[in-house]
PDB file of N, CA and C in Angstrom:
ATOM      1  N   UNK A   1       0.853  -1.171   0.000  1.00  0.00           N
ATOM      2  CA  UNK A   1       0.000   0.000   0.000  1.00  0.00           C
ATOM      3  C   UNK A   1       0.899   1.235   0.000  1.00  0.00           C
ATOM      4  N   UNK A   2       0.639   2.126  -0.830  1.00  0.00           N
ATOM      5  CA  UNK A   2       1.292   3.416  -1.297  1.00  0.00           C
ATOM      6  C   UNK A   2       0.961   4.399  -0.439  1.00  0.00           C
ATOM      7  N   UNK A   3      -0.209   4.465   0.312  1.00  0.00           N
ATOM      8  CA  UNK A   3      -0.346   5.981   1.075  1.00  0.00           C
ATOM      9  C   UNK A   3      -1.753   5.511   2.131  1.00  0.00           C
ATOM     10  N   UNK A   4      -2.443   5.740   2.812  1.00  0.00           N
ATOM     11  CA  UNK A   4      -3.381   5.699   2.876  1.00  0.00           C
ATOM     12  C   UNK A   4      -4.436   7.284   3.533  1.00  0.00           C
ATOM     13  N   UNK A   5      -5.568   7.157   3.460  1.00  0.00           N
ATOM     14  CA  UNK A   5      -6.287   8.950   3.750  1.00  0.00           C
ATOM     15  C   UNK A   5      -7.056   8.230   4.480  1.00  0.00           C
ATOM     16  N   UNK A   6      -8.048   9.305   5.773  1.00  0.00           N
ATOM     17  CA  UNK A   6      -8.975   8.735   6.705  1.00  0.00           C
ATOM     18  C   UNK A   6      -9.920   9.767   5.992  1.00  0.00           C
ATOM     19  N   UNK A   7     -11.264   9.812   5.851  1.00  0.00           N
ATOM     20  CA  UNK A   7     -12.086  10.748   5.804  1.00  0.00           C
ATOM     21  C   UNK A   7     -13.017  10.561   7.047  1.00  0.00           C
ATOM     22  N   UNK A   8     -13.359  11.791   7.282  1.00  0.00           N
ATOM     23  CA  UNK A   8     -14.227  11.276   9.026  1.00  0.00           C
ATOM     24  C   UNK A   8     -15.286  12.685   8.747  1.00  0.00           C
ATOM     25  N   UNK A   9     -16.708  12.007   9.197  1.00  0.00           N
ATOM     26  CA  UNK A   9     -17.824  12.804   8.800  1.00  0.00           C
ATOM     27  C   UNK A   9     -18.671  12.785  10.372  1.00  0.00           C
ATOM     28  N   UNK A  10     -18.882  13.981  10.839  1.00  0.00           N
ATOM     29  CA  UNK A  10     -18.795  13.911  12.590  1.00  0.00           C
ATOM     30  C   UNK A  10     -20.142  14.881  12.477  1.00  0.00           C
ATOM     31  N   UNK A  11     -21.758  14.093  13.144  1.00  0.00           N
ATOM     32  CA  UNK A  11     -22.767  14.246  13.428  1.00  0.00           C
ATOM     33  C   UNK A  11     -23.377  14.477  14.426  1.00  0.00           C
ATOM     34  N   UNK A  12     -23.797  16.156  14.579  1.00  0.00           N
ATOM     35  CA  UNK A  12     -24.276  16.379  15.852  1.00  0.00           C
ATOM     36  C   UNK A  12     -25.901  16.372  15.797  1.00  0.00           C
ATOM     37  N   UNK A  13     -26.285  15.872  16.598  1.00  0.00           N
ATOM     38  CA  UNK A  13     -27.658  15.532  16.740  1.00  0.00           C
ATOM     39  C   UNK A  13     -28.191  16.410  17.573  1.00  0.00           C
ATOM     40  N   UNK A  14     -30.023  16.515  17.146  1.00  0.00           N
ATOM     41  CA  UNK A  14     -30.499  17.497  18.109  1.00  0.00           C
ATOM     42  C   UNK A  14     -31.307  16.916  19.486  1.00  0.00           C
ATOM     43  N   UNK A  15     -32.553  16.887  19.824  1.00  0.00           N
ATOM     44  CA  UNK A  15     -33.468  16.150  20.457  1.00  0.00           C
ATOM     45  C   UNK A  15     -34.115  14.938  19.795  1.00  0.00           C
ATOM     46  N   UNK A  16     -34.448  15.385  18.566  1.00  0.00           N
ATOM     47  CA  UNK A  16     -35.073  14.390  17.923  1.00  0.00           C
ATOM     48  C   UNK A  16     -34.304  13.493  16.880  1.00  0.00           C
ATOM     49  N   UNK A  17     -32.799  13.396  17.297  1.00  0.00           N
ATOM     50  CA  UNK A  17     -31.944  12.755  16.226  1.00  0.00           C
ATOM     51  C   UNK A  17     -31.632  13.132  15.423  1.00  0.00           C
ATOM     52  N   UNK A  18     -31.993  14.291  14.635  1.00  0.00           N
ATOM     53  CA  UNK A  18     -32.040  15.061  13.259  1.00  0.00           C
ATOM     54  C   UNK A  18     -30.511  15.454  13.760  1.00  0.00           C
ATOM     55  N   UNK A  19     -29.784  15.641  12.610  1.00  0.00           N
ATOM     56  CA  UNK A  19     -28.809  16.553  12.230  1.00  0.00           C
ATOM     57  C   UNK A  19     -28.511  17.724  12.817  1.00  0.00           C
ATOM     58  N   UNK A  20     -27.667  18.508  14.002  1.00  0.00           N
ATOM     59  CA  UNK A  20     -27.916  19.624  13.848  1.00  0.00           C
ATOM     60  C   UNK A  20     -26.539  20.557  13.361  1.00  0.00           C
ATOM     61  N   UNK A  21     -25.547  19.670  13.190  1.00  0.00           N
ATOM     62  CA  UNK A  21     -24.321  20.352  13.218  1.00  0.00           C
ATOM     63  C   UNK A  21     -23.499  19.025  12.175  1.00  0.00           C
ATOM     64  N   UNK A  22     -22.826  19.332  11.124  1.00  0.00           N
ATOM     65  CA  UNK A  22     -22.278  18.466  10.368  1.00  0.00           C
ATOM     66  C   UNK A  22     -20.889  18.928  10.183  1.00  0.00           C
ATOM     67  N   UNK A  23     -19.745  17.942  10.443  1.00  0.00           N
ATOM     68  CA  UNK A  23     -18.427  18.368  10.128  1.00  0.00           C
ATOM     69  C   UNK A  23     -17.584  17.290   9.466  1.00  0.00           C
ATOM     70  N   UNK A  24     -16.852  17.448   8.260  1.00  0.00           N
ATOM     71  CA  UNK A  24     -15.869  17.070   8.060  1.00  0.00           C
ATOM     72  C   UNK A  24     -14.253  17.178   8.186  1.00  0.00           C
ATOM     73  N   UNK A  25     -13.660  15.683   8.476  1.00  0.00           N
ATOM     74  CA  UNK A  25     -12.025  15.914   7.866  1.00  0.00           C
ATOM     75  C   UNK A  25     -11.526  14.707   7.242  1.00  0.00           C
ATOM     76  N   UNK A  26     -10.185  15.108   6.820  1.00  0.00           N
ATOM     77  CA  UNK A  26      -9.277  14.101   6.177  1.00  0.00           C
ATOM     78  C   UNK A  26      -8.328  14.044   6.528  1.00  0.00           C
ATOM     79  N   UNK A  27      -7.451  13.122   6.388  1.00  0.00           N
ATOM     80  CA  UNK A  27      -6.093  13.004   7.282  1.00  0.00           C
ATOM     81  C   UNK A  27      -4.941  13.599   6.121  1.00  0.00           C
ATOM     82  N   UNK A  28      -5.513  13.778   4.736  1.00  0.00           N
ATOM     83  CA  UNK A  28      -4.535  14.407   4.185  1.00  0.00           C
ATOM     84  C   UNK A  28      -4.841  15.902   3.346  1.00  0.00           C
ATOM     85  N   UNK A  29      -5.862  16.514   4.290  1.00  0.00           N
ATOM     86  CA  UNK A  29      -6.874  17.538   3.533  1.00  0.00           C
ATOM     87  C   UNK A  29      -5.462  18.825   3.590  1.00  0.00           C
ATOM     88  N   UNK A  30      -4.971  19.259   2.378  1.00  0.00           N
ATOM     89  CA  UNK A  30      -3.814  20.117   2.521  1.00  0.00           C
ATOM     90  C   UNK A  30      -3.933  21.639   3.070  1.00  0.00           C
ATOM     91  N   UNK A  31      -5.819  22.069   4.162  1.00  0.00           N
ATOM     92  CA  UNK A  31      -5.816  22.963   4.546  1.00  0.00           C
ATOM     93  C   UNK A  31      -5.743  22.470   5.970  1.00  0.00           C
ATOM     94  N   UNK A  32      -5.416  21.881   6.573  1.00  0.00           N
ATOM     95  CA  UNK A  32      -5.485  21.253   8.229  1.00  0.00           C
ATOM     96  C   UNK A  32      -6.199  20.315   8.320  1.00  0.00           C
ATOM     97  N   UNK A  33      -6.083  19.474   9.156  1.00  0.00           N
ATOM     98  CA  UNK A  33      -6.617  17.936   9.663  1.00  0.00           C
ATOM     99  C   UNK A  33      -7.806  18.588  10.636  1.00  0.00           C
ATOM    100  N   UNK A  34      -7.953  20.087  10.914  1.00  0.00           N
ATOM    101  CA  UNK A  34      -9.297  20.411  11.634  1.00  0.00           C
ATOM    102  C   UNK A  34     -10.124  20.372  11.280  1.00  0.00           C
ATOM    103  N   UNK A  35     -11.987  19.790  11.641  1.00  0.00           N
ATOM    104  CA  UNK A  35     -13.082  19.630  11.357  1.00  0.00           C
ATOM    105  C   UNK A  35     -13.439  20.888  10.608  1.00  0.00           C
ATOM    106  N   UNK A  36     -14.063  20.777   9.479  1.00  0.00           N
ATOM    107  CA  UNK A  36     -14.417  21.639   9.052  1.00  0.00           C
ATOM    108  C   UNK A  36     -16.056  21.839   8.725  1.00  0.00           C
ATOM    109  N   UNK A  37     -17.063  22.540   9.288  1.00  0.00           N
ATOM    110  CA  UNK A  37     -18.164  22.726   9.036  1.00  0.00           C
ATOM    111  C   UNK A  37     -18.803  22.435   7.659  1.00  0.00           C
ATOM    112  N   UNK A  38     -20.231  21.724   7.686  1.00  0.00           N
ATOM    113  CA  UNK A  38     -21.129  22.069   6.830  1.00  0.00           C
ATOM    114  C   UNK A  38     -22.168  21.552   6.669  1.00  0.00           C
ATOM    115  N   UNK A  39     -23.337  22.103   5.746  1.00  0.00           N
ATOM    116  CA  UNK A  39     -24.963  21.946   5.908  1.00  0.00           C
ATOM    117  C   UNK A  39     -25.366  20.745   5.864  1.00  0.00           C
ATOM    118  N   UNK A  40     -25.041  20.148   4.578  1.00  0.00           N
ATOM    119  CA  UNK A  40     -24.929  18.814   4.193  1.00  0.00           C
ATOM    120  C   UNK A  40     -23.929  17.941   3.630  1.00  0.00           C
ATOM    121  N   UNK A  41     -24.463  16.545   3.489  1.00  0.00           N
ATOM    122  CA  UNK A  41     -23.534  15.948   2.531  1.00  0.00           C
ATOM    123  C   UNK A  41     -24.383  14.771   2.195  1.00  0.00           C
ATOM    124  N   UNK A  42     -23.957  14.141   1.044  1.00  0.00           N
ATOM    125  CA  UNK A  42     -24.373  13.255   0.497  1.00  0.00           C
ATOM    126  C   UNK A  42     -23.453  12.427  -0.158  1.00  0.00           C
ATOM    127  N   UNK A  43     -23.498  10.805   0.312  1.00  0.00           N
ATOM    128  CA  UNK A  43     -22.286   9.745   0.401  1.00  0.00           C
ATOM    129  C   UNK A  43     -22.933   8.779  -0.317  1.00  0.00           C
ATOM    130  N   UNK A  44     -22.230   8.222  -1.534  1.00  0.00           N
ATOM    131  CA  UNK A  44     -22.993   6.728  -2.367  1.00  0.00           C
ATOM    132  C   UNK A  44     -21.404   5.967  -2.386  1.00  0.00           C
ATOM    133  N   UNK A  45     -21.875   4.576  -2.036  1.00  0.00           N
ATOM    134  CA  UNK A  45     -20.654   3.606  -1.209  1.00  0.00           C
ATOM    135  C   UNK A  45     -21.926   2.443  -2.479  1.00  0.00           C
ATOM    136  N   UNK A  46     -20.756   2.138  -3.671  1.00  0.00           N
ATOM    137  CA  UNK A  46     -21.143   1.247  -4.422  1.00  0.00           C
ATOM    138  C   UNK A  46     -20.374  -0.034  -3.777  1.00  0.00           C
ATOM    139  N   UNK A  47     -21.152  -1.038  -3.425  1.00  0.00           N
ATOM    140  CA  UNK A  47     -20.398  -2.545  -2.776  1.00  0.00           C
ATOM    141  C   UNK A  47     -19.880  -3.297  -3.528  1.00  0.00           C
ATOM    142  N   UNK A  48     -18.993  -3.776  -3.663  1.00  0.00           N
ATOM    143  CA  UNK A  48     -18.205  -4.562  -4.782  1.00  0.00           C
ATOM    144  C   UNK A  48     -18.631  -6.181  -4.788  1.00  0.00           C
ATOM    145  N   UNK A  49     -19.368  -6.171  -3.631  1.00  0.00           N
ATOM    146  CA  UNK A  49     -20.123  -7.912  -3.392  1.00  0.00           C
ATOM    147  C   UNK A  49     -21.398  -8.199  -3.886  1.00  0.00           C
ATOM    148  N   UNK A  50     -22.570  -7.142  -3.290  1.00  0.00           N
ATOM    149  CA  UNK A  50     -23.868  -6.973  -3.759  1.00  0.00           C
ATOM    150  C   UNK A  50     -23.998  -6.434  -5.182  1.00  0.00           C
ATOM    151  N   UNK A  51     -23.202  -5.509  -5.854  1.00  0.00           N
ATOM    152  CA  UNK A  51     -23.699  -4.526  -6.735  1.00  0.00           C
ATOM    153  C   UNK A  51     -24.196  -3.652  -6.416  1.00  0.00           C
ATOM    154  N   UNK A  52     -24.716  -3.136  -4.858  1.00  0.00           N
ATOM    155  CA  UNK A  52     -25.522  -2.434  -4.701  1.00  0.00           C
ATOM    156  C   UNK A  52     -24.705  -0.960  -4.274  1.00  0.00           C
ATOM    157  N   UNK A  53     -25.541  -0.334  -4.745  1.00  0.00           N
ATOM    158  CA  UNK A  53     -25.144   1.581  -3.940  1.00  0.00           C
ATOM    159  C   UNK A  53     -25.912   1.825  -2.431  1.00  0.00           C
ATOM    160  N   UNK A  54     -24.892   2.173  -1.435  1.00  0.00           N
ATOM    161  CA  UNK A  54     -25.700   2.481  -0.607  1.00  0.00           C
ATOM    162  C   UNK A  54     -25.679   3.735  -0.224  1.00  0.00           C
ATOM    163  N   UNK A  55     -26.404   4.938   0.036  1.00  0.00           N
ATOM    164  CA  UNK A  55     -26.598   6.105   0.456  1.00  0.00           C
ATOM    165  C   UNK A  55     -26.940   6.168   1.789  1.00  0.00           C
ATOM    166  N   UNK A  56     -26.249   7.677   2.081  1.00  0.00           N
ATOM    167  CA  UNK A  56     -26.137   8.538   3.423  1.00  0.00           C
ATOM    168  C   UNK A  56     -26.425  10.039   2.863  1.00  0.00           C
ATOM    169  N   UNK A  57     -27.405  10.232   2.954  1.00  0.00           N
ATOM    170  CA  UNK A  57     -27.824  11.947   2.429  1.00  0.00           C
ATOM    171  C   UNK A  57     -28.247  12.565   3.914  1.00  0.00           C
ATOM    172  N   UNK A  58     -27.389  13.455   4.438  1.00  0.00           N
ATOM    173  CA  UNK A  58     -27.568  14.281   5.518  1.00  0.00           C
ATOM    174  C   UNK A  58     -27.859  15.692   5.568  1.00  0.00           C
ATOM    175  N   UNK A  59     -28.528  16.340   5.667  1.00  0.00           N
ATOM    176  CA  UNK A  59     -28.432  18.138   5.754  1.00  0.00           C
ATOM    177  C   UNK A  59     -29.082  18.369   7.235  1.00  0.00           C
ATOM    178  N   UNK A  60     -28.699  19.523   7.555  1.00  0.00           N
ATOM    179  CA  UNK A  60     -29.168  20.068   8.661  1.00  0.00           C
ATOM    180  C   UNK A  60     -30.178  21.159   8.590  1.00  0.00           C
ATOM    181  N   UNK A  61     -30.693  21.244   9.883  1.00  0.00           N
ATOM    182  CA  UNK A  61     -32.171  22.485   9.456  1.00  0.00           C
ATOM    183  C   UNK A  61     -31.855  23.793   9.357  1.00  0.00           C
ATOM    184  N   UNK A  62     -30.866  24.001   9.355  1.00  0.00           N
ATOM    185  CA  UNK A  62     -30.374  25.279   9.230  1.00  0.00           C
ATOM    186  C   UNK A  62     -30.091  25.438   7.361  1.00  0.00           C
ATOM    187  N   UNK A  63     -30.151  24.070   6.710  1.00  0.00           N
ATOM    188  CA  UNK A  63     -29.980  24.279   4.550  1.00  0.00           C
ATOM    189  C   UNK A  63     -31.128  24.671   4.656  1.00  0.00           C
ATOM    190  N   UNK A  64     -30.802  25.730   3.648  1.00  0.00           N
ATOM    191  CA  UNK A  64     -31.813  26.786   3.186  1.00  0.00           C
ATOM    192  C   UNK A  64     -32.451  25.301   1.518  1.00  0.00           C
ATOM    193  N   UNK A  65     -33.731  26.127   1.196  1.00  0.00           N
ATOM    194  CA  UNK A  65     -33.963  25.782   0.221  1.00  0.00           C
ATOM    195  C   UNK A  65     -32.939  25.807  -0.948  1.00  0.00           C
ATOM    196  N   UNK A  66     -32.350  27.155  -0.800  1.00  0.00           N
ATOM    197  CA  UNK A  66     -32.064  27.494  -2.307  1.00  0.00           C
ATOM    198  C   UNK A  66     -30.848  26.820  -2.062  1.00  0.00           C
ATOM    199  N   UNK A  67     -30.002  26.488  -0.740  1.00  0.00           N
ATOM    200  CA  UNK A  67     -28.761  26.300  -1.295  1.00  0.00           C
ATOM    201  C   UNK A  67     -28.609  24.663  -1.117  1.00  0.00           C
ATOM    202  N   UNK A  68     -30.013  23.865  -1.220  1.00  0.00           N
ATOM    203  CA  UNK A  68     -30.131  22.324  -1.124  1.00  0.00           C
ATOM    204  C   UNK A  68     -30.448  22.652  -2.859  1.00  0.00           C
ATOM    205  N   UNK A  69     -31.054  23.563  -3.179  1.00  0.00           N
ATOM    206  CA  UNK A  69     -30.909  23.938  -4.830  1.00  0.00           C
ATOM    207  C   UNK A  69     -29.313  23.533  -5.297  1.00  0.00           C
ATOM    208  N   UNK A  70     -28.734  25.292  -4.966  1.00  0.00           N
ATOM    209  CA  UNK A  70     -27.605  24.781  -5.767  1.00  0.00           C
ATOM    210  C   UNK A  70     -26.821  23.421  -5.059  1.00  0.00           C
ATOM    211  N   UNK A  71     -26.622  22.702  -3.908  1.00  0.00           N
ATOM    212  CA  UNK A  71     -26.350  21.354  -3.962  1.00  0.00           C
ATOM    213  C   UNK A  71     -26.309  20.346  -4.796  1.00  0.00           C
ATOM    214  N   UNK A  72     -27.941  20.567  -5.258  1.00  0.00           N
ATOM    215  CA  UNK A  72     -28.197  19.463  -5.693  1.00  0.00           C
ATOM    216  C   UNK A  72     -27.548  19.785  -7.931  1.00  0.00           C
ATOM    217  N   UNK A  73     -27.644  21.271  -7.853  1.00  0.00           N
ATOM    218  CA  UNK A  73     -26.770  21.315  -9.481  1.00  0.00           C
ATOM    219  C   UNK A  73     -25.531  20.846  -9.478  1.00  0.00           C
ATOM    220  N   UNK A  74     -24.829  21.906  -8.140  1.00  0.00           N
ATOM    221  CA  UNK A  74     -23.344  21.096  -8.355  1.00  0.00           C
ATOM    222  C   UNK A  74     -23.123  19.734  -8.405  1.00  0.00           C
ATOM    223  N   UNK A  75     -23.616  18.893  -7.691  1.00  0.00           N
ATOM    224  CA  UNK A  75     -23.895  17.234  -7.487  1.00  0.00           C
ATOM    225  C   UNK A  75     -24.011  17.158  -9.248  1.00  0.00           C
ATOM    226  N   UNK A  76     -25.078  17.323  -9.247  1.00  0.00           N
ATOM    227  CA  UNK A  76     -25.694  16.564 -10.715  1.00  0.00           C
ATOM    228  C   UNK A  76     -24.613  16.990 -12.017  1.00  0.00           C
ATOM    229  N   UNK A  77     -23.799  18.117 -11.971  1.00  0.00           N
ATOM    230  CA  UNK A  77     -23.039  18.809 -12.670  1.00  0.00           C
ATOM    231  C   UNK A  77     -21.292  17.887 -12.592  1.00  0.00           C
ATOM    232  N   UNK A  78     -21.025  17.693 -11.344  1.00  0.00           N
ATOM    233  CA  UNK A  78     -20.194  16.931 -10.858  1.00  0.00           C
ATOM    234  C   UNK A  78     -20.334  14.990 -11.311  1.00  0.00           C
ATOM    235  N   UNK A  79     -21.422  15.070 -11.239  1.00  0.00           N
ATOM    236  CA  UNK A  79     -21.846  13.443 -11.240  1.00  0.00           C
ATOM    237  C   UNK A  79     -21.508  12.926 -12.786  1.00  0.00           C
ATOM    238  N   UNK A  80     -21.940  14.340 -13.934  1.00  0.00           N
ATOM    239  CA  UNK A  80     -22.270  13.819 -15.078  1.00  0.00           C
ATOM    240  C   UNK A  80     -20.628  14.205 -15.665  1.00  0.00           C
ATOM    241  N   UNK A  81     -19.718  14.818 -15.210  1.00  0.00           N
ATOM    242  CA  UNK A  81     -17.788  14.887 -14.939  1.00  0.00           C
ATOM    243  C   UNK A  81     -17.515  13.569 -14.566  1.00  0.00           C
ATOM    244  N   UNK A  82     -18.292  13.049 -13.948  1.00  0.00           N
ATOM    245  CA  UNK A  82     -17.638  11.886 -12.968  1.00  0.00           C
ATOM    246  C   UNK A  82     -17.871  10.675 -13.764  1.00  0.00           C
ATOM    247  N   UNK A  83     -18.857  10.778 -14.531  1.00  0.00           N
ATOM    248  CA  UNK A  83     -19.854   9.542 -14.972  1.00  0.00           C
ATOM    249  C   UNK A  83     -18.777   9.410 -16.655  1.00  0.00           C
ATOM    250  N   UNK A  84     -18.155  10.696 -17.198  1.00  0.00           N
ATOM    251  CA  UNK A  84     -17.861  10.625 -18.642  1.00  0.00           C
ATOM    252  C   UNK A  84     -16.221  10.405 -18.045  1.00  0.00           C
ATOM    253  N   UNK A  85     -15.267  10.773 -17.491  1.00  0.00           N
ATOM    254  CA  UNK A  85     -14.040  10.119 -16.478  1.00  0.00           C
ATOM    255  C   UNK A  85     -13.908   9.057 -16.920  1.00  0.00           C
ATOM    256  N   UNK A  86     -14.916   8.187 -15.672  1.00  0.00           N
ATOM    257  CA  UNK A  86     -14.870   6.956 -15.823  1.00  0.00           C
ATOM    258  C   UNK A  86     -15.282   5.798 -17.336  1.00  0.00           C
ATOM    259  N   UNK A  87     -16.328   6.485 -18.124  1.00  0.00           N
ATOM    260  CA  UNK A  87     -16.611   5.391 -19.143  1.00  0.00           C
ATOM    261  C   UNK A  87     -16.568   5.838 -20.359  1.00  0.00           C
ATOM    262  N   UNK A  88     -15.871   7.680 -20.278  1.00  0.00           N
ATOM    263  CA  UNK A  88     -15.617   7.870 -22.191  1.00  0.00           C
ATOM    264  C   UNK A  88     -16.953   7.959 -22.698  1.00  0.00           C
ATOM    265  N   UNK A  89     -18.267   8.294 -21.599  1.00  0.00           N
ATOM    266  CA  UNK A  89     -19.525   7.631 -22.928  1.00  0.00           C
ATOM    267  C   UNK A  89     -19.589   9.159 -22.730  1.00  0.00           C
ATOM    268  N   UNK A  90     -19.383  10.022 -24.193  1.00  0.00           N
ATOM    269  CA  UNK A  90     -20.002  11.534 -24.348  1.00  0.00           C
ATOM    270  C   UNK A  90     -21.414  11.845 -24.463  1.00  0.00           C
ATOM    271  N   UNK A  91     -22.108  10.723 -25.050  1.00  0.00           N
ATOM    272  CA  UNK A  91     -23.534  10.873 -25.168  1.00  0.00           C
ATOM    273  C   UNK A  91     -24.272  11.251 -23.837  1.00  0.00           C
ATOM    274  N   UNK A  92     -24.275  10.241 -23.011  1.00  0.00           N
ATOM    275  CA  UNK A  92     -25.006  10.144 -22.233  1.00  0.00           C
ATOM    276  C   UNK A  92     -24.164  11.408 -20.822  1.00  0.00           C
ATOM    277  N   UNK A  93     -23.130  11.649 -20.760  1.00  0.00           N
ATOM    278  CA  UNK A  93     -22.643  12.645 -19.688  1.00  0.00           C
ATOM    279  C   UNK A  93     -23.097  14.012 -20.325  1.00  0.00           C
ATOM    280  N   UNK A  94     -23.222  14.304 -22.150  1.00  0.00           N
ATOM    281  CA  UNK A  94     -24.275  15.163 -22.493  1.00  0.00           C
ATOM    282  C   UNK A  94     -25.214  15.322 -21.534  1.00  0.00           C
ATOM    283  N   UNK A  95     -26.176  13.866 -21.494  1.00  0.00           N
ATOM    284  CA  UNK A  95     -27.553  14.489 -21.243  1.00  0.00           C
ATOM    285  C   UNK A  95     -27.325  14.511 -19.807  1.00  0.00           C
ATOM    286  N   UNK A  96     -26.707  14.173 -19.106  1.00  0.00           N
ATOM    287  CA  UNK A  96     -26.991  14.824 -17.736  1.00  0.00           C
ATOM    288  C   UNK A  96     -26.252  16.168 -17.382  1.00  0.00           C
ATOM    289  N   UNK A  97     -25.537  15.925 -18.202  1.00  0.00           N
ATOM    290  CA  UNK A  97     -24.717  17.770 -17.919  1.00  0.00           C
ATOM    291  C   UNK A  97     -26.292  18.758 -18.126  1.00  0.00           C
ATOM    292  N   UNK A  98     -26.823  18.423 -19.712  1.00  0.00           N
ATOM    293  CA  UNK A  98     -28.184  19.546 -19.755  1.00  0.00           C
ATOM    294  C   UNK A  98     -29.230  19.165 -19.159  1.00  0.00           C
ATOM    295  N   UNK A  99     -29.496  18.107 -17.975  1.00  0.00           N
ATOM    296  CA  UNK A  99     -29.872  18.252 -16.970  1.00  0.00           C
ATOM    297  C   UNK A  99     -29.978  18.658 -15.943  1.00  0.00           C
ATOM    298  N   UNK A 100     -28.863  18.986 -15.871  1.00  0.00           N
ATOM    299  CA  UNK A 100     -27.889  19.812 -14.435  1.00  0.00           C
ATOM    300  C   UNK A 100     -28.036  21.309 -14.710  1.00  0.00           C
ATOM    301  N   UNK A 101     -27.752  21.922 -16.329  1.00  0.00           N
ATOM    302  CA  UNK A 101     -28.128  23.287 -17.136  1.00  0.00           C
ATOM    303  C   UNK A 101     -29.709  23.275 -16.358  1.00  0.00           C
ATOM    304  N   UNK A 102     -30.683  22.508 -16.699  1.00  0.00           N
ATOM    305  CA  UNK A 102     -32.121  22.649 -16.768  1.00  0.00           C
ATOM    306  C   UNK A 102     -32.429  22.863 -15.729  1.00  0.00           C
ATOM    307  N   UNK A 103     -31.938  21.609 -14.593  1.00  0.00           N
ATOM    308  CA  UNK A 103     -32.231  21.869 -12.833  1.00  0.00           C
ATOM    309  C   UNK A 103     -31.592  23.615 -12.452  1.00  0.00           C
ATOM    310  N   UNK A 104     -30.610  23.721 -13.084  1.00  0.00           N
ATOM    311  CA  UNK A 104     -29.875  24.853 -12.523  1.00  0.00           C
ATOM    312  C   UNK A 104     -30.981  26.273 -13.117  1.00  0.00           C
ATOM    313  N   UNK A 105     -31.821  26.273 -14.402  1.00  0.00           N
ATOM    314  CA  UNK A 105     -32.198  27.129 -15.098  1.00  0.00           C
ATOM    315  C   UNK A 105     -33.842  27.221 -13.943  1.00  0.00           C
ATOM    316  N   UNK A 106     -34.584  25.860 -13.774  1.00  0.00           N
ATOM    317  CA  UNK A 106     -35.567  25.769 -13.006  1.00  0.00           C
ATOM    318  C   UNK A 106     -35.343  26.472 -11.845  1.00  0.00           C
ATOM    319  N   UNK A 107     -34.647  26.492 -11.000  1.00  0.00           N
ATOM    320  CA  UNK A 107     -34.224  26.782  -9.430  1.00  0.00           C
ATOM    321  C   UNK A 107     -33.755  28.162  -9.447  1.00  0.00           C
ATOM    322  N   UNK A 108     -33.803  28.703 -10.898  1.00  0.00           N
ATOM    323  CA  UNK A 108     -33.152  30.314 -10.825  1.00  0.00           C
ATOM    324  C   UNK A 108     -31.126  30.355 -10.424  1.00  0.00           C
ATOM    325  N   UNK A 109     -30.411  29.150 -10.259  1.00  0.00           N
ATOM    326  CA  UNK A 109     -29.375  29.218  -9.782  1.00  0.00           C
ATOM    327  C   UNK A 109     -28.278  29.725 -11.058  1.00  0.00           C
ATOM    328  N   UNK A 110     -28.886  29.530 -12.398  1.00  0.00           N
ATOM    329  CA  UNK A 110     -28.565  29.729 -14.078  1.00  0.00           C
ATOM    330  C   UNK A 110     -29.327  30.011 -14.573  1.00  0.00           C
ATOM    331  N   UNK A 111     -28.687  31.060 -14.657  1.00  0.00           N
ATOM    332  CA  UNK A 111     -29.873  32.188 -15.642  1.00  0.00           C
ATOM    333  C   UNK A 111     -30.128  31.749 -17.278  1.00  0.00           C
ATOM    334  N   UNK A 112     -31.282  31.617 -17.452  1.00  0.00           N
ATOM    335  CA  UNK A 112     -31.273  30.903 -18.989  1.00  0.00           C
ATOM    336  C   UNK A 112     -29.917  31.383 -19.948  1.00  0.00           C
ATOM    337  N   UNK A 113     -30.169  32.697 -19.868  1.00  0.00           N
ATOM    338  CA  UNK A 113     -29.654  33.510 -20.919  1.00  0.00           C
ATOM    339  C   UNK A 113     -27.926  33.177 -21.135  1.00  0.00           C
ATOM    340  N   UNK A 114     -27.418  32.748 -19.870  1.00  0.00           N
ATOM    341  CA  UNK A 114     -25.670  32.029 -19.249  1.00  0.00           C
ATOM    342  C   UNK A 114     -26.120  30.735 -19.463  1.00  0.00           C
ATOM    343  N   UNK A 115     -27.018  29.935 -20.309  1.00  0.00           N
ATOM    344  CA  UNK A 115     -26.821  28.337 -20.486  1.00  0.00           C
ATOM    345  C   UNK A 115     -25.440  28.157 -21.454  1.00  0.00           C
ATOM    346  N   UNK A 116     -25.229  28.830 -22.573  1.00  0.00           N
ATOM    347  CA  UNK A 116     -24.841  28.924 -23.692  1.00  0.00           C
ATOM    348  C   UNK A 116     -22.925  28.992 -22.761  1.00  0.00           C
ATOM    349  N   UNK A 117     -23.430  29.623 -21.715  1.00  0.00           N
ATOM    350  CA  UNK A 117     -21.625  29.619 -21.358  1.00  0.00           C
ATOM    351  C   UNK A 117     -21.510  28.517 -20.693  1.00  0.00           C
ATOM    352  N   UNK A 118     -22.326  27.712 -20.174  1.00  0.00           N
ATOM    353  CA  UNK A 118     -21.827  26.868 -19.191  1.00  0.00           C
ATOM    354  C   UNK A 118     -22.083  24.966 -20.219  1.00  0.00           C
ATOM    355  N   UNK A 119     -22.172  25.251 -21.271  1.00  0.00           N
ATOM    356  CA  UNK A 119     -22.161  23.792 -21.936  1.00  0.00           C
ATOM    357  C   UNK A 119     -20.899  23.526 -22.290  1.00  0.00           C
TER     358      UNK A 119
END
């Protein structure tokens, strides 16, 4: 083994179990190994035994609508980078990139008129 990284995702709970405080770190994060705050996160752990994806989607009550909005563009914007990476398929990381344009144009986070810059 060449190196290894810890990632550690640290959940503060309120009365009712909910989320109220979310922090991350990494053991090789090159701004400090200190916890660093935030609203949400969302974790997919594909199993190499089952086939299966398993999810951890967390936010706290303090995410605003709009910015579980832009979350969810960058995600989908990121996903469809992530998805053409790994398998070269241009077609299909197309259509979720102008999915990610469309979610982003719906939610007001991309202004129609800036689609044309961001393809």
């Amino acid at each position: 083994m060449q190196g290894k990284s810890t990632i550690q995702i640290d959940v503060e709970l309120d009365d009712k179990k909910h989320p109220d405080k979310i922090y991350w770190s990494a053991s090789d994060n090159p701004q400090g190994k200190e916890p660093i705050a935030c609203k949400a996160f969302l974790l997919s752990v594909f199993d190499e035994v089952s086939a299966d994806t398993f999810r951890i989607d967390l936010w706290t009550s303090k995410l605003q609508v709009a910015e579980m909005d832009r979350l969810m563009f960058q995600t989908f914007k990121s996903m469809a980078d992530t998805y053409f990476k790994a398998t070269n398929n241009h077609e299909l990381a197309n259509v979720m990139h102008n999915f990610a344009i469309y979610f982003g144009e719906q939610t007001g986070i991309v202004p129609k008129e800036e689609n044309e810059n961001l393809s």
